[in-house]
Structures are given as C-alpha cells and as structure tokens.
PDB file of N, CA and C in Angstrom:
ATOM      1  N   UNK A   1      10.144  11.487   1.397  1.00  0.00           N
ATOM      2  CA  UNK A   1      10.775  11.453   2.707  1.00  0.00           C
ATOM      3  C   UNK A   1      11.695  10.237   2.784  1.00  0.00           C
ATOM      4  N   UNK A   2      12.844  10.470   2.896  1.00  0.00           N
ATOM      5  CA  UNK A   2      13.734   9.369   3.446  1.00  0.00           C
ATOM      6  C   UNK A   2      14.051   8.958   5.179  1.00  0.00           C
ATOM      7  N   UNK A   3      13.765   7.852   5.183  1.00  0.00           N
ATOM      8  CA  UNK A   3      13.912   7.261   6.628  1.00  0.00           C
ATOM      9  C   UNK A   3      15.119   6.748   6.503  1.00  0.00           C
ATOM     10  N   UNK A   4      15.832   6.827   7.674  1.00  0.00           N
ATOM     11  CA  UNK A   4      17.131   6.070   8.263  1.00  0.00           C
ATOM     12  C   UNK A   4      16.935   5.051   8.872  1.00  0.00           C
ATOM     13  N   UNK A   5      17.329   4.018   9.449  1.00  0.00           N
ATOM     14  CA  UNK A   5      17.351   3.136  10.396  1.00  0.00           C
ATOM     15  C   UNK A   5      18.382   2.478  10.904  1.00  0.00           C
ATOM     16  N   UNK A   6      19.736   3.546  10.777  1.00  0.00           N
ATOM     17  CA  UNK A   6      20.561   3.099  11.161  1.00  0.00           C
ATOM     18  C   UNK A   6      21.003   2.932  12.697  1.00  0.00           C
ATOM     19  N   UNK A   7      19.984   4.272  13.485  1.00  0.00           N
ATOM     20  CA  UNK A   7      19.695   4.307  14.897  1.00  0.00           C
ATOM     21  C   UNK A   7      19.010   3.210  15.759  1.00  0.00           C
ATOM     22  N   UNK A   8      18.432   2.352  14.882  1.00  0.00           N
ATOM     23  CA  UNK A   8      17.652   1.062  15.592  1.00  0.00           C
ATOM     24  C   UNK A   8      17.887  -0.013  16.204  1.00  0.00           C
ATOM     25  N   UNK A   9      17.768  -0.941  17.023  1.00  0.00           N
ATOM     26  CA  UNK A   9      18.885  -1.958  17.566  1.00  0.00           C
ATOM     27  C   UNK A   9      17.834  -2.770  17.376  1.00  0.00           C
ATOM     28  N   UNK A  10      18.247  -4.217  17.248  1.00  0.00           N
ATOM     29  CA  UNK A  10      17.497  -5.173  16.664  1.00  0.00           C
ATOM     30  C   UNK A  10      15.710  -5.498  17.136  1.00  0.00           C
ATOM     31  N   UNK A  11      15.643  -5.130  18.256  1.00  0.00           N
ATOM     32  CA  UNK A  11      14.047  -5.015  19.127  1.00  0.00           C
ATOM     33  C   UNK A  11      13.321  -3.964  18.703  1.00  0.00           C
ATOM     34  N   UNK A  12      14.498  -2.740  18.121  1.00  0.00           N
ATOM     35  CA  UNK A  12      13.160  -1.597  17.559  1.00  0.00           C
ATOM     36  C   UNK A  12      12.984  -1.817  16.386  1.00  0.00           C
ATOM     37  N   UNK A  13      14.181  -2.355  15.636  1.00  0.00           N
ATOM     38  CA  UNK A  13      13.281  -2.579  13.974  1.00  0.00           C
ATOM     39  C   UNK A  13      12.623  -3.848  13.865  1.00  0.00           C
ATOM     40  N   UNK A  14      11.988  -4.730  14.806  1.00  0.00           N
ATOM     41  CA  UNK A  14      10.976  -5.905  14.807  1.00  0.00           C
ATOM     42  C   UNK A  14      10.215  -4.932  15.368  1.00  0.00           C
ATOM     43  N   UNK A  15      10.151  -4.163  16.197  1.00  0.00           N
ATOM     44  CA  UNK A  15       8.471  -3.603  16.536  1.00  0.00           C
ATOM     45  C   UNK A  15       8.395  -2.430  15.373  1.00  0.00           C
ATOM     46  N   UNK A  16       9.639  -1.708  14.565  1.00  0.00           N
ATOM     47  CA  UNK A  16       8.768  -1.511  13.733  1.00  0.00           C
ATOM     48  C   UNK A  16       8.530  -1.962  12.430  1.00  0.00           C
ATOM     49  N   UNK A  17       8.964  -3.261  12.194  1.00  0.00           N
ATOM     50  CA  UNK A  17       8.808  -4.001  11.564  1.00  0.00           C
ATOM     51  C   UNK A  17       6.771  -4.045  11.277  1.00  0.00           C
ATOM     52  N   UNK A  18       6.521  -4.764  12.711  1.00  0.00           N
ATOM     53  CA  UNK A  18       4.929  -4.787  13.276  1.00  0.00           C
ATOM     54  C   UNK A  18       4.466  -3.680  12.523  1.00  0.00           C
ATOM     55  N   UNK A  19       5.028  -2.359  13.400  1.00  0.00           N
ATOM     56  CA  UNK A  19       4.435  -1.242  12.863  1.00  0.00           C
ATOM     57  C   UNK A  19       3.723  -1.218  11.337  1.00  0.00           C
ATOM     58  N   UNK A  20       5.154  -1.798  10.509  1.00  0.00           N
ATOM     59  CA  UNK A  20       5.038  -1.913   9.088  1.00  0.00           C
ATOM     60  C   UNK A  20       4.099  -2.366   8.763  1.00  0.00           C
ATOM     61  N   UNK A  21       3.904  -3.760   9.304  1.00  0.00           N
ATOM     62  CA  UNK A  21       3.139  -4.704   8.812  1.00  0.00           C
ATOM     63  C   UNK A  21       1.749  -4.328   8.845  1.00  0.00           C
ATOM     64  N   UNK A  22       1.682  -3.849  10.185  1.00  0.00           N
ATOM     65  CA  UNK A  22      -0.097  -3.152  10.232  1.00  0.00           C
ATOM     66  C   UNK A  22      -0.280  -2.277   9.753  1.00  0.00           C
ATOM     67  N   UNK A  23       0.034  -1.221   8.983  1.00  0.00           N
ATOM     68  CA  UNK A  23       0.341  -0.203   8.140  1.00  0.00           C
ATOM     69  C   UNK A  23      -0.347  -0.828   6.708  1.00  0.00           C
ATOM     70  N   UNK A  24       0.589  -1.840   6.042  1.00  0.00           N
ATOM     71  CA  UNK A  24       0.215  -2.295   5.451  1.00  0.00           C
ATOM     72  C   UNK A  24      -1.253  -2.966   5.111  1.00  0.00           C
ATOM     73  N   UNK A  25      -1.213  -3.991   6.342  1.00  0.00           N
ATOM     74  CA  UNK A  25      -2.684  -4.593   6.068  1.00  0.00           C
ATOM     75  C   UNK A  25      -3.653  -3.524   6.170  1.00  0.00           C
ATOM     76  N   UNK A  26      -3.789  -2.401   6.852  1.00  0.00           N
ATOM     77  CA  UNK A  26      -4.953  -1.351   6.789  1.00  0.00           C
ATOM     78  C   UNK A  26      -4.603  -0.876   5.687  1.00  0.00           C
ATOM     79  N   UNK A  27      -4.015  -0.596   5.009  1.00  0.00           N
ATOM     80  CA  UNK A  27      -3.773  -0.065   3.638  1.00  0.00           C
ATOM     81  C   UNK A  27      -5.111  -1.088   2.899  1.00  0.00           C
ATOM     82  N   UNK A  28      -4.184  -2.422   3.039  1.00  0.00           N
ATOM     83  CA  UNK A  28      -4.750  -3.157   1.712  1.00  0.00           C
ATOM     84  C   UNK A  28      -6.657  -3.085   2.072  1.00  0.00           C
ATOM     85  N   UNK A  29      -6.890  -3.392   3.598  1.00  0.00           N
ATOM     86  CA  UNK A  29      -8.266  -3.241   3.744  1.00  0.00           C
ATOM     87  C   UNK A  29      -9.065  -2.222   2.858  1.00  0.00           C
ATOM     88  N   UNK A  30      -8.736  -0.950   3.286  1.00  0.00           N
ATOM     89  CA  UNK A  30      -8.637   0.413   2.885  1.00  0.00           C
ATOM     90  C   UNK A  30      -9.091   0.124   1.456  1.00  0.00           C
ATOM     91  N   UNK A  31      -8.089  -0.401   0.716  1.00  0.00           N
ATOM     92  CA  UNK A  31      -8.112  -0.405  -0.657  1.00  0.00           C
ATOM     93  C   UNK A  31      -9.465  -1.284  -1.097  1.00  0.00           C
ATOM     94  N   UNK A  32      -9.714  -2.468  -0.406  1.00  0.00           N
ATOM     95  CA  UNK A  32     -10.819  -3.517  -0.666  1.00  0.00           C
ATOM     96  C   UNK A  32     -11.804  -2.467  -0.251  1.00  0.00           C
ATOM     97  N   UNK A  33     -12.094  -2.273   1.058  1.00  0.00           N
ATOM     98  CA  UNK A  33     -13.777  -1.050   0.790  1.00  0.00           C
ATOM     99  C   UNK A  33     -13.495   0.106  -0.010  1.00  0.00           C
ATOM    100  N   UNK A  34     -12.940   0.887  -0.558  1.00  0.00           N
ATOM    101  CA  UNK A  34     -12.897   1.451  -1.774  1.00  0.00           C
ATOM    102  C   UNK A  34     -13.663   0.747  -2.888  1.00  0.00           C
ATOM    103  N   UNK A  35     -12.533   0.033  -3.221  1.00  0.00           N
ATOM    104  CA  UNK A  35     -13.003  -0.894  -4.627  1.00  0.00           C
ATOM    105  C   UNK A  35     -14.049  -1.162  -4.720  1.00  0.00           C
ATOM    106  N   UNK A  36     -15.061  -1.559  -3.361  1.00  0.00           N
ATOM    107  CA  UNK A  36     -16.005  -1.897  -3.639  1.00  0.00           C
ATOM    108  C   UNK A  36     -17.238  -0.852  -3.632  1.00  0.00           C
ATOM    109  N   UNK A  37     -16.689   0.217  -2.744  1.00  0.00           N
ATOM    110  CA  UNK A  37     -17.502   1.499  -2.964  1.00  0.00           C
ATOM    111  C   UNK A  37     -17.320   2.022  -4.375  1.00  0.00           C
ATOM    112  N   UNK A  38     -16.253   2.131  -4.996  1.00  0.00           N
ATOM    113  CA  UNK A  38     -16.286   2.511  -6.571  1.00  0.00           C
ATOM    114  C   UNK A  38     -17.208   1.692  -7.813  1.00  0.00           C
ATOM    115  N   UNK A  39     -17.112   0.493  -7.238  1.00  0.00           N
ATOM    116  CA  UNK A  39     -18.073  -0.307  -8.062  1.00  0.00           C
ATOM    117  C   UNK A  39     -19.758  -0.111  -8.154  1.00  0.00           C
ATOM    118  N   UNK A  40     -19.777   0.013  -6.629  1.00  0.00           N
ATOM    119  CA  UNK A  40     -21.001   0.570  -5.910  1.00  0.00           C
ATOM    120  C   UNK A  40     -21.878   1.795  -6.544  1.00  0.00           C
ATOM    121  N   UNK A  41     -21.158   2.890  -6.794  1.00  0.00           N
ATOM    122  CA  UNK A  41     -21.215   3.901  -7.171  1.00  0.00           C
ATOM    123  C   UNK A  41     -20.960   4.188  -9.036  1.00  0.00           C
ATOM    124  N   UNK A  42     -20.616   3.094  -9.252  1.00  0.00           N
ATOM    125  CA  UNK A  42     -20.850   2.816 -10.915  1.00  0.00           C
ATOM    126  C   UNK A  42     -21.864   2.722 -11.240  1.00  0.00           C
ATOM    127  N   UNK A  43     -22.486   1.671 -10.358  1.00  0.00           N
ATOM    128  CA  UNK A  43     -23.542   0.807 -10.922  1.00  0.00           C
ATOM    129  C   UNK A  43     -24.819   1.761 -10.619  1.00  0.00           C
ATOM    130  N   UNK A  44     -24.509   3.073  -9.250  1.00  0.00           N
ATOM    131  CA  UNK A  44     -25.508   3.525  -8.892  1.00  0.00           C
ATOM    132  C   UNK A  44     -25.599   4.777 -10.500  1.00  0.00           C
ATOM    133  N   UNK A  45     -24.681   5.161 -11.058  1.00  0.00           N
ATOM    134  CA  UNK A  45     -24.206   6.190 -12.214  1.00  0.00           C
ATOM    135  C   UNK A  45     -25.014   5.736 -13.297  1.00  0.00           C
ATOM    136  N   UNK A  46     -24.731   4.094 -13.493  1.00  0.00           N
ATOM    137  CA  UNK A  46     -25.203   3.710 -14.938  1.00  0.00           C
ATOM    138  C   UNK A  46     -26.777   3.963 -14.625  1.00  0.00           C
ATOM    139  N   UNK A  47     -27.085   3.359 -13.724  1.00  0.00           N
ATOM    140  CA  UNK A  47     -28.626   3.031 -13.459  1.00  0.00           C
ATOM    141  C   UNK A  47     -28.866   4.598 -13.936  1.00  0.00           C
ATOM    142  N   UNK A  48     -28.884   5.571 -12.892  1.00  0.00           N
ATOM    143  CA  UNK A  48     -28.714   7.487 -13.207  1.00  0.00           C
ATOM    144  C   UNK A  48     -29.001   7.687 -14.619  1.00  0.00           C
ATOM    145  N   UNK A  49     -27.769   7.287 -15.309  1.00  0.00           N
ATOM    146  CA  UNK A  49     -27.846   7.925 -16.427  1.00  0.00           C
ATOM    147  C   UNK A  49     -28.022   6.622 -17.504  1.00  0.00           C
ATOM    148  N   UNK A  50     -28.721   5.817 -17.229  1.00  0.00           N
ATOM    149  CA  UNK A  50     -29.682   4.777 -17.884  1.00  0.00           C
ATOM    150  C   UNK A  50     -31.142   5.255 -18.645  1.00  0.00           C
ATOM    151  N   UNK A  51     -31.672   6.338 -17.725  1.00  0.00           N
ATOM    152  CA  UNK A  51     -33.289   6.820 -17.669  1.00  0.00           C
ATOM    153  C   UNK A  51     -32.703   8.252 -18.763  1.00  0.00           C
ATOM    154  N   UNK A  52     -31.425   8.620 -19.142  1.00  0.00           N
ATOM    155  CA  UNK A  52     -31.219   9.731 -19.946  1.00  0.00           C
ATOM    156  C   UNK A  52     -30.463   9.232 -21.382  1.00  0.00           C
ATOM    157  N   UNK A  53     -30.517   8.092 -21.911  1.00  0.00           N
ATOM    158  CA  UNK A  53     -29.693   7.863 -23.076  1.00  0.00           C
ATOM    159  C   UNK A  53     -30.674   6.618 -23.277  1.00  0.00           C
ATOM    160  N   UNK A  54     -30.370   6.239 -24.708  1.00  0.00           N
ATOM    161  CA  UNK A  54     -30.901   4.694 -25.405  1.00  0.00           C
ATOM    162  C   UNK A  54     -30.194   3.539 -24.807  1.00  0.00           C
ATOM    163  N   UNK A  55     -29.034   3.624 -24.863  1.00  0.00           N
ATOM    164  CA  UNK A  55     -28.331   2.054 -25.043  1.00  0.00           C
ATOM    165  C   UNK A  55     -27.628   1.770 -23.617  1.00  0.00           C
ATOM    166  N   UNK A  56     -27.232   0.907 -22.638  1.00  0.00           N
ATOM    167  CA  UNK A  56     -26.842   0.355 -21.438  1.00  0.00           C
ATOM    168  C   UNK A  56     -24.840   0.704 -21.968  1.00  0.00           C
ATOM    169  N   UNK A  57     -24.142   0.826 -23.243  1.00  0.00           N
ATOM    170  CA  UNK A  57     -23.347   1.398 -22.938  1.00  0.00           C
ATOM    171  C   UNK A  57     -23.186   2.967 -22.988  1.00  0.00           C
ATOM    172  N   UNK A  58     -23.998   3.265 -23.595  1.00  0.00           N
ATOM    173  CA  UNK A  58     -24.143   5.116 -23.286  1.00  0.00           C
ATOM    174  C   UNK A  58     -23.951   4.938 -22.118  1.00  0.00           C
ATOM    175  N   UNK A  59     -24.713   4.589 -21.168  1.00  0.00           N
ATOM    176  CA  UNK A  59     -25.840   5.123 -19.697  1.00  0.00           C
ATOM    177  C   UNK A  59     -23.633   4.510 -19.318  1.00  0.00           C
ATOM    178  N   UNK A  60     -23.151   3.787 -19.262  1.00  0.00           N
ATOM    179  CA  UNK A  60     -21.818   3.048 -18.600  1.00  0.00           C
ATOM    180  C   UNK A  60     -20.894   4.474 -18.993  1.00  0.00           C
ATOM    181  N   UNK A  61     -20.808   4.911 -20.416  1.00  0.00           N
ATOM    182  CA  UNK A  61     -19.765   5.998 -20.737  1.00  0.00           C
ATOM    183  C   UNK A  61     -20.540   7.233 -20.007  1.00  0.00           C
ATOM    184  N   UNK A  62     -21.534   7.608 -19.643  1.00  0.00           N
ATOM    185  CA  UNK A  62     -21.788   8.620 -19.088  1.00  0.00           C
ATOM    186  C   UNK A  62     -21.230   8.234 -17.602  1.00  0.00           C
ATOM    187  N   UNK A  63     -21.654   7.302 -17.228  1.00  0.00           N
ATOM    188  CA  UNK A  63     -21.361   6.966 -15.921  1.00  0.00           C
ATOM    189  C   UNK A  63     -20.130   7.325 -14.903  1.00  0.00           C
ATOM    190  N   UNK A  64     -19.529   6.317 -16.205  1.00  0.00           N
ATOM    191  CA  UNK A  64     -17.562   6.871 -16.102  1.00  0.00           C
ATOM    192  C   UNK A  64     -17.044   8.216 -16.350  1.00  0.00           C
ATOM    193  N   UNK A  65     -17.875   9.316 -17.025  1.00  0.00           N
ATOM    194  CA  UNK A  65     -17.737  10.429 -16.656  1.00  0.00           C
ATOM    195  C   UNK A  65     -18.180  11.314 -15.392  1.00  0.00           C
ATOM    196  N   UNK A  66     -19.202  11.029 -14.681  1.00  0.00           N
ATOM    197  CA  UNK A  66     -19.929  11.468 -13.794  1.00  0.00           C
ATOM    198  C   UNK A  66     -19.043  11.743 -12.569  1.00  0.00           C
ATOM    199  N   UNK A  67     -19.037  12.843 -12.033  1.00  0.00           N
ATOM    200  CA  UNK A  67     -18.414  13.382 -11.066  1.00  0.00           C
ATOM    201  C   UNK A  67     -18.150  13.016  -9.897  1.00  0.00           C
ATOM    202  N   UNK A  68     -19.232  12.024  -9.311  1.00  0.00           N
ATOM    203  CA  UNK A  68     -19.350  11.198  -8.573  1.00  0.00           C
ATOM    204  C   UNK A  68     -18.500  10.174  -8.682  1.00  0.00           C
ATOM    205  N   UNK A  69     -18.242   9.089  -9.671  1.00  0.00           N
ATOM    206  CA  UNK A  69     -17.850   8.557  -9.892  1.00  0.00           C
ATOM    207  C   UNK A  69     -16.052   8.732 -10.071  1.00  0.00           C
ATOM    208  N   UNK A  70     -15.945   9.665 -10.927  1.00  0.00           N
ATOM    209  CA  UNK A  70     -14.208  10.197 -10.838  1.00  0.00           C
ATOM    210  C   UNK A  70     -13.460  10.501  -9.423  1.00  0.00           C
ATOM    211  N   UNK A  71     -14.438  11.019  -9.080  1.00  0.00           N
ATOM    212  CA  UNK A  71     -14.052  11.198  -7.460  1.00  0.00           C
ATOM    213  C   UNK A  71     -13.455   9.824  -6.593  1.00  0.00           C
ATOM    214  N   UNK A  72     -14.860   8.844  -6.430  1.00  0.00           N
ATOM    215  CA  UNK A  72     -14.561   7.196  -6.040  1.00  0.00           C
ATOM    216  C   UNK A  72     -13.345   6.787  -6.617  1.00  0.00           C
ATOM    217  N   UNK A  73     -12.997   7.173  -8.080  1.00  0.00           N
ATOM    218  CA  UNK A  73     -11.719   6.682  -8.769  1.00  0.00           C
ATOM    219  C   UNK A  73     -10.701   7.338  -8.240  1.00  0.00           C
ATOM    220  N   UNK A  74     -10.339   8.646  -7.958  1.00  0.00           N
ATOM    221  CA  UNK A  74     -10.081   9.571  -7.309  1.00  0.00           C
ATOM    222  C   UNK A  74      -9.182   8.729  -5.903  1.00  0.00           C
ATOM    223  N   UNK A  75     -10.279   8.584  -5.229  1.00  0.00           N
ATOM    224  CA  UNK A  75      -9.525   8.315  -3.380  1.00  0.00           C
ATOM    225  C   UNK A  75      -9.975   6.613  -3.569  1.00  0.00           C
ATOM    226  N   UNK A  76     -10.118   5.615  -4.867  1.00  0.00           N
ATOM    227  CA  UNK A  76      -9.431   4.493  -5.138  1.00  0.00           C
ATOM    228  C   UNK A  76      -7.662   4.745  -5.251  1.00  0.00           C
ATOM    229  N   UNK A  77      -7.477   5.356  -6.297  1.00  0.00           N
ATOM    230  CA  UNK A  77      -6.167   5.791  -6.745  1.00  0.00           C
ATOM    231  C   UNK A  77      -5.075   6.159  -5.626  1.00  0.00           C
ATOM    232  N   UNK A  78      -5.866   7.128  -4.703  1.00  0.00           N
ATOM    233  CA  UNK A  78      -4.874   7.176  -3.788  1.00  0.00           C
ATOM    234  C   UNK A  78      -4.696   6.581  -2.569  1.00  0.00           C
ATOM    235  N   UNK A  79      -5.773   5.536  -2.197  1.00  0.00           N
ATOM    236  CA  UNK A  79      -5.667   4.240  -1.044  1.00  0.00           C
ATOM    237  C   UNK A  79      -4.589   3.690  -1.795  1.00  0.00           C
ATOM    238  N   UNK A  80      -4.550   3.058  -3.310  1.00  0.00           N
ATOM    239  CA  UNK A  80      -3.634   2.292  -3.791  1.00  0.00           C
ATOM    240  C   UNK A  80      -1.653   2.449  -3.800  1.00  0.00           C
ATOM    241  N   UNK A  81      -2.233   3.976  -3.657  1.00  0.00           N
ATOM    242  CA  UNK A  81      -0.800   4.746  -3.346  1.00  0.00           C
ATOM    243  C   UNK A  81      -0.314   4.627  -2.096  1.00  0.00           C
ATOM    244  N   UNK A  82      -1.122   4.362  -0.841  1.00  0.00           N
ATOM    245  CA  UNK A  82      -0.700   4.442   0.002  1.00  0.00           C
ATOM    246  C   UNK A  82      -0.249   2.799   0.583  1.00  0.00           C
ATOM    247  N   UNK A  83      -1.279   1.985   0.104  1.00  0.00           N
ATOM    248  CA  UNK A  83      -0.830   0.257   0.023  1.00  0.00           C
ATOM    249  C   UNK A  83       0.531   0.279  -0.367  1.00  0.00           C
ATOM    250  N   UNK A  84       1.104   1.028  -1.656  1.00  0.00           N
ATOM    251  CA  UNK A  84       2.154   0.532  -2.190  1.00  0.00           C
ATOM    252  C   UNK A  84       3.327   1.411  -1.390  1.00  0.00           C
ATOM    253  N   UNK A  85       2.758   2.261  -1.052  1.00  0.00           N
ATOM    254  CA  UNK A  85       3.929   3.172   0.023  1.00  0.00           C
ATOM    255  C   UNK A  85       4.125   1.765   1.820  1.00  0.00           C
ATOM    256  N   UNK A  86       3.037   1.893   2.122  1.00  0.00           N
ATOM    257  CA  UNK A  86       3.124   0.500   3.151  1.00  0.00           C
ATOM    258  C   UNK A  86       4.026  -0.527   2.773  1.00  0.00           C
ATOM    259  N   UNK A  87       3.634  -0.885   1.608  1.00  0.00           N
ATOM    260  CA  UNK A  87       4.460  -2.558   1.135  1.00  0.00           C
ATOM    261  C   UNK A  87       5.438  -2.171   1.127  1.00  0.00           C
ATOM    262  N   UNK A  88       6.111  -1.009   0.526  1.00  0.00           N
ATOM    263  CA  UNK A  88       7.304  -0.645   0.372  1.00  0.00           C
ATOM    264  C   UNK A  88       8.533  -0.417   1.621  1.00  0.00           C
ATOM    265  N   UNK A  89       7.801   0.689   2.173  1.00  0.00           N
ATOM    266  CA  UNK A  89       8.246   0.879   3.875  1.00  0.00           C
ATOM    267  C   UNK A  89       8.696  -0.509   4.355  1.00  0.00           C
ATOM    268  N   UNK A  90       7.553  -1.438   4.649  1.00  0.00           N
ATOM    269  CA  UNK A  90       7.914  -2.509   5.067  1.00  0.00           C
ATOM    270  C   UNK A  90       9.041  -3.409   4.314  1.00  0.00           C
ATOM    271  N   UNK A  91       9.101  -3.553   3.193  1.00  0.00           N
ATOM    272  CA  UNK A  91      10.156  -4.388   2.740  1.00  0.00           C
ATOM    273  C   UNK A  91      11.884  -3.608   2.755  1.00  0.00           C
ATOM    274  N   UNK A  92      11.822  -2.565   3.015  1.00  0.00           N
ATOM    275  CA  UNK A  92      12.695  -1.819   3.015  1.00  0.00           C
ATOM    276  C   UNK A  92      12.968  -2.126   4.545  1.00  0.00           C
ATOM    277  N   UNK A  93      12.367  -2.028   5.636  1.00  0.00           N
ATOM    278  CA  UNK A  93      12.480  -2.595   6.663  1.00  0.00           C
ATOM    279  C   UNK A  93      13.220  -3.712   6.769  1.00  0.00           C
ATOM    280  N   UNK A  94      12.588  -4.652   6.623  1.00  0.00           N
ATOM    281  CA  UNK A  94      12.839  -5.981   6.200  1.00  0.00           C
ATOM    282  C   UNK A  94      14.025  -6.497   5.474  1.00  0.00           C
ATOM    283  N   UNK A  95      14.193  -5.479   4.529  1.00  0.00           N
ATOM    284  CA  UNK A  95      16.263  -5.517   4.050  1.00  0.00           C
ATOM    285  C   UNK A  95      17.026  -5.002   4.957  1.00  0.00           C
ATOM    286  N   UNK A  96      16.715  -4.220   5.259  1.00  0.00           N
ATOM    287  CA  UNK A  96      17.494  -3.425   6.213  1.00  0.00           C
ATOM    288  C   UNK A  96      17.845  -4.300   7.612  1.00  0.00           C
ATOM    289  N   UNK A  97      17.313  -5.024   8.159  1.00  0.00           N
ATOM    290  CA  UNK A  97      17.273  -5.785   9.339  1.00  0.00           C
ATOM    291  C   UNK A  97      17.977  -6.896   8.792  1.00  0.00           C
ATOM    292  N   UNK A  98      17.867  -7.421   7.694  1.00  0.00           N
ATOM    293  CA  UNK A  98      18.830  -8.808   6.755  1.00  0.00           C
ATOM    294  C   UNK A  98      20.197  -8.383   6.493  1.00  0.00           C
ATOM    295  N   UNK A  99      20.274  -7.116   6.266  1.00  0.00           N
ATOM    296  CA  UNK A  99      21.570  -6.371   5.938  1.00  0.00           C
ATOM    297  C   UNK A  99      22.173  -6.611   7.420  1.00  0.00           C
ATOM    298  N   UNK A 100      21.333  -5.969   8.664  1.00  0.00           N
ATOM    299  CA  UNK A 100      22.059  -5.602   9.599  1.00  0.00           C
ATOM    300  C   UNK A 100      22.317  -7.224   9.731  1.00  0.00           C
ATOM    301  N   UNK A 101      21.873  -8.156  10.069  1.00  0.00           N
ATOM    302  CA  UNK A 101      22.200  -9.477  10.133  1.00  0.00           C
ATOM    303  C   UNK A 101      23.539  -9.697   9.417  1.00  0.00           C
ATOM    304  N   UNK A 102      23.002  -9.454   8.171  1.00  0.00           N
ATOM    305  CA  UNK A 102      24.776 -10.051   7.727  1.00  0.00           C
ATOM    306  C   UNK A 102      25.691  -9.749   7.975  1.00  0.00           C
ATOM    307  N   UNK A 103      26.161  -8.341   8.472  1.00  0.00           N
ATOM    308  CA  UNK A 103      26.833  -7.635   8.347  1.00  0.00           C
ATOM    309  C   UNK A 103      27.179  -8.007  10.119  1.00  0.00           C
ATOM    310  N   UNK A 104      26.124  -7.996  10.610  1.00  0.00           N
ATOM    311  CA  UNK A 104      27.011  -9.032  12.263  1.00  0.00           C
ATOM    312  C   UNK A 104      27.957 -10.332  12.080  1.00  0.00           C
ATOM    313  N   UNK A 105      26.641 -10.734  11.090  1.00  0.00           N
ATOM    314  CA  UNK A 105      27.659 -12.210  11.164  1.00  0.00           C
ATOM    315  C   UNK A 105      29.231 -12.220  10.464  1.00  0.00           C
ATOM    316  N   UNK A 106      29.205 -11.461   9.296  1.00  0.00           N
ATOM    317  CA  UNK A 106      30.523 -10.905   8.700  1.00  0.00           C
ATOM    318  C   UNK A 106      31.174 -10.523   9.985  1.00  0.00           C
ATOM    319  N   UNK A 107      31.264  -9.713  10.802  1.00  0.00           N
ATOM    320  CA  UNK A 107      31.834  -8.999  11.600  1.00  0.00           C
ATOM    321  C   UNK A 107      32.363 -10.088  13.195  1.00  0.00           C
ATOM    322  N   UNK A 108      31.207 -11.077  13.363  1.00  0.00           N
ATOM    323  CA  UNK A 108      31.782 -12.091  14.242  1.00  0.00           C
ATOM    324  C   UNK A 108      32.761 -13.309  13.369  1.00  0.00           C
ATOM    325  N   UNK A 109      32.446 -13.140  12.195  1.00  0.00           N
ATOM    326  CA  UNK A 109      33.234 -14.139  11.476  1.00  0.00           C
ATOM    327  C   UNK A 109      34.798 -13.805  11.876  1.00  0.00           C
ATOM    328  N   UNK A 110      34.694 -12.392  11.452  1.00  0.00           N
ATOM    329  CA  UNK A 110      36.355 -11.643  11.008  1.00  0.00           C
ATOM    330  C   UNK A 110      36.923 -11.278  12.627  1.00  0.00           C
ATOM    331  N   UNK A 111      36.289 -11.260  13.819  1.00  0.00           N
ATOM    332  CA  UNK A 111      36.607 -11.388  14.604  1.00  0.00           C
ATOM    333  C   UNK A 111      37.436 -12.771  15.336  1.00  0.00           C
ATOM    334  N   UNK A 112      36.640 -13.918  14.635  1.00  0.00           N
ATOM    335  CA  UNK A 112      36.984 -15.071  15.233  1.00  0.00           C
ATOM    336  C   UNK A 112      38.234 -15.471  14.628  1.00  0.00           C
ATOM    337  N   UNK A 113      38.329 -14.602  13.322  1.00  0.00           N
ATOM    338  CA  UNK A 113      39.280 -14.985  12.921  1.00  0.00           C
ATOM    339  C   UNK A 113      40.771 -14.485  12.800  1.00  0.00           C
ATOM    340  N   UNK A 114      40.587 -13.252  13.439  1.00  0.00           N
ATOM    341  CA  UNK A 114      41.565 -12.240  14.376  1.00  0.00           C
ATOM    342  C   UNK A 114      41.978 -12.782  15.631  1.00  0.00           C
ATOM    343  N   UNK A 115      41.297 -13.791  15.955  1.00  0.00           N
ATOM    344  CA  UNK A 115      41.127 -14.095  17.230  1.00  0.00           C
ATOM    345  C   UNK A 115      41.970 -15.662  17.301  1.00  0.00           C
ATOM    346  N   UNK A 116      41.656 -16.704  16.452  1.00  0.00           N
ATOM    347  CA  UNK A 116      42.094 -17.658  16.370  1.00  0.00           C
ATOM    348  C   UNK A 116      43.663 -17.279  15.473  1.00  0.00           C
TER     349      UNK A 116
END
C-alpha cells in the first residue's frame, strides 16, 4: 500500500507523526512479549521432548521442530514484520515533513528574493 501525504498541512502530519510513533512502540512491545513467549515455549518443548530421547541436544532439535514451537516462531516473525512496517511508516513520515520544510524555506527564500 502506498500512502500520500501530500494532502496534510503541517498539524496533521505531527499528529500523525504521534500516530506513527505509537504504532511503533506497540509494535516493538508486541515483539518483546513474543520473544519471550517463544523462549517460554522452547524451554517448555525441550523439557517435553527431554523424557523421549538420550541427550539435552536431541530433546532442543526435537523441540525446534515441534509444532508448537514453529508456530511461536511463526507470529514472532510476523510481530517483527509489523515493528519494521511501523519504523518505516514513521520515518517516511518524518522525511516527508523535512522535505515539506525545505521546500517552504526554498520557496520563502526565492520569494524574498523576487521581492527585494
């Protein structure tokens, strides 16, 4: 999806600037309880399949196969997608509002100087 923002006047792209920004930080949250639910759910796998193999890295490679587990990796993978879609949005924001800046000040420059 491509967004425009050429319709925005300087008060709507700072609030959605905000917008951005909180977008973002729930992303990154998002991503931290994941991570730690995936870890969570490793450790609950190895233990699982600890009581069905000899060695503590068997019981880890079974683990990392376990369905349960791919899954957690699963909707890790795509919180991370959506952090980097946030960060992105927002910095794209964020040029875009620097652009519009310059491009005033260019424009009062060349005025003043039409003028003088």
């Amino acid at each position: 999806m491509v967004e425009t923002f050429e319709h925005l006047n300087s008060k709507q792209v700072y609030i959605e600037l905000e917008k951005a920004s909180k977008a973002w930080s729930e992303a990154q949250k998002n991503l931290i309880i994941l991570d730690e639910g995936r870890k969570g759910v490793l450790s609950q796998c190895v233990i699982k399949h600890k009581k069905l193999v000899k060695t503590m890295s068997e019981a880890e490679h079974e683990a990392r196969n376990d369905k349960e587990y791919k899954q957690a990796v699963e909707n890790y993978a795509k919180a991370e997608m959506e952090l980097i879609k946030a960060r992105y949005h927002y910095n794209n924001l964020d040029r875009y509002a620097s652009l519009k800046q310059s491009e005033l000040r260019r424009d009062l420059s060349l005025m003043a100087k039409q003028e003088g």
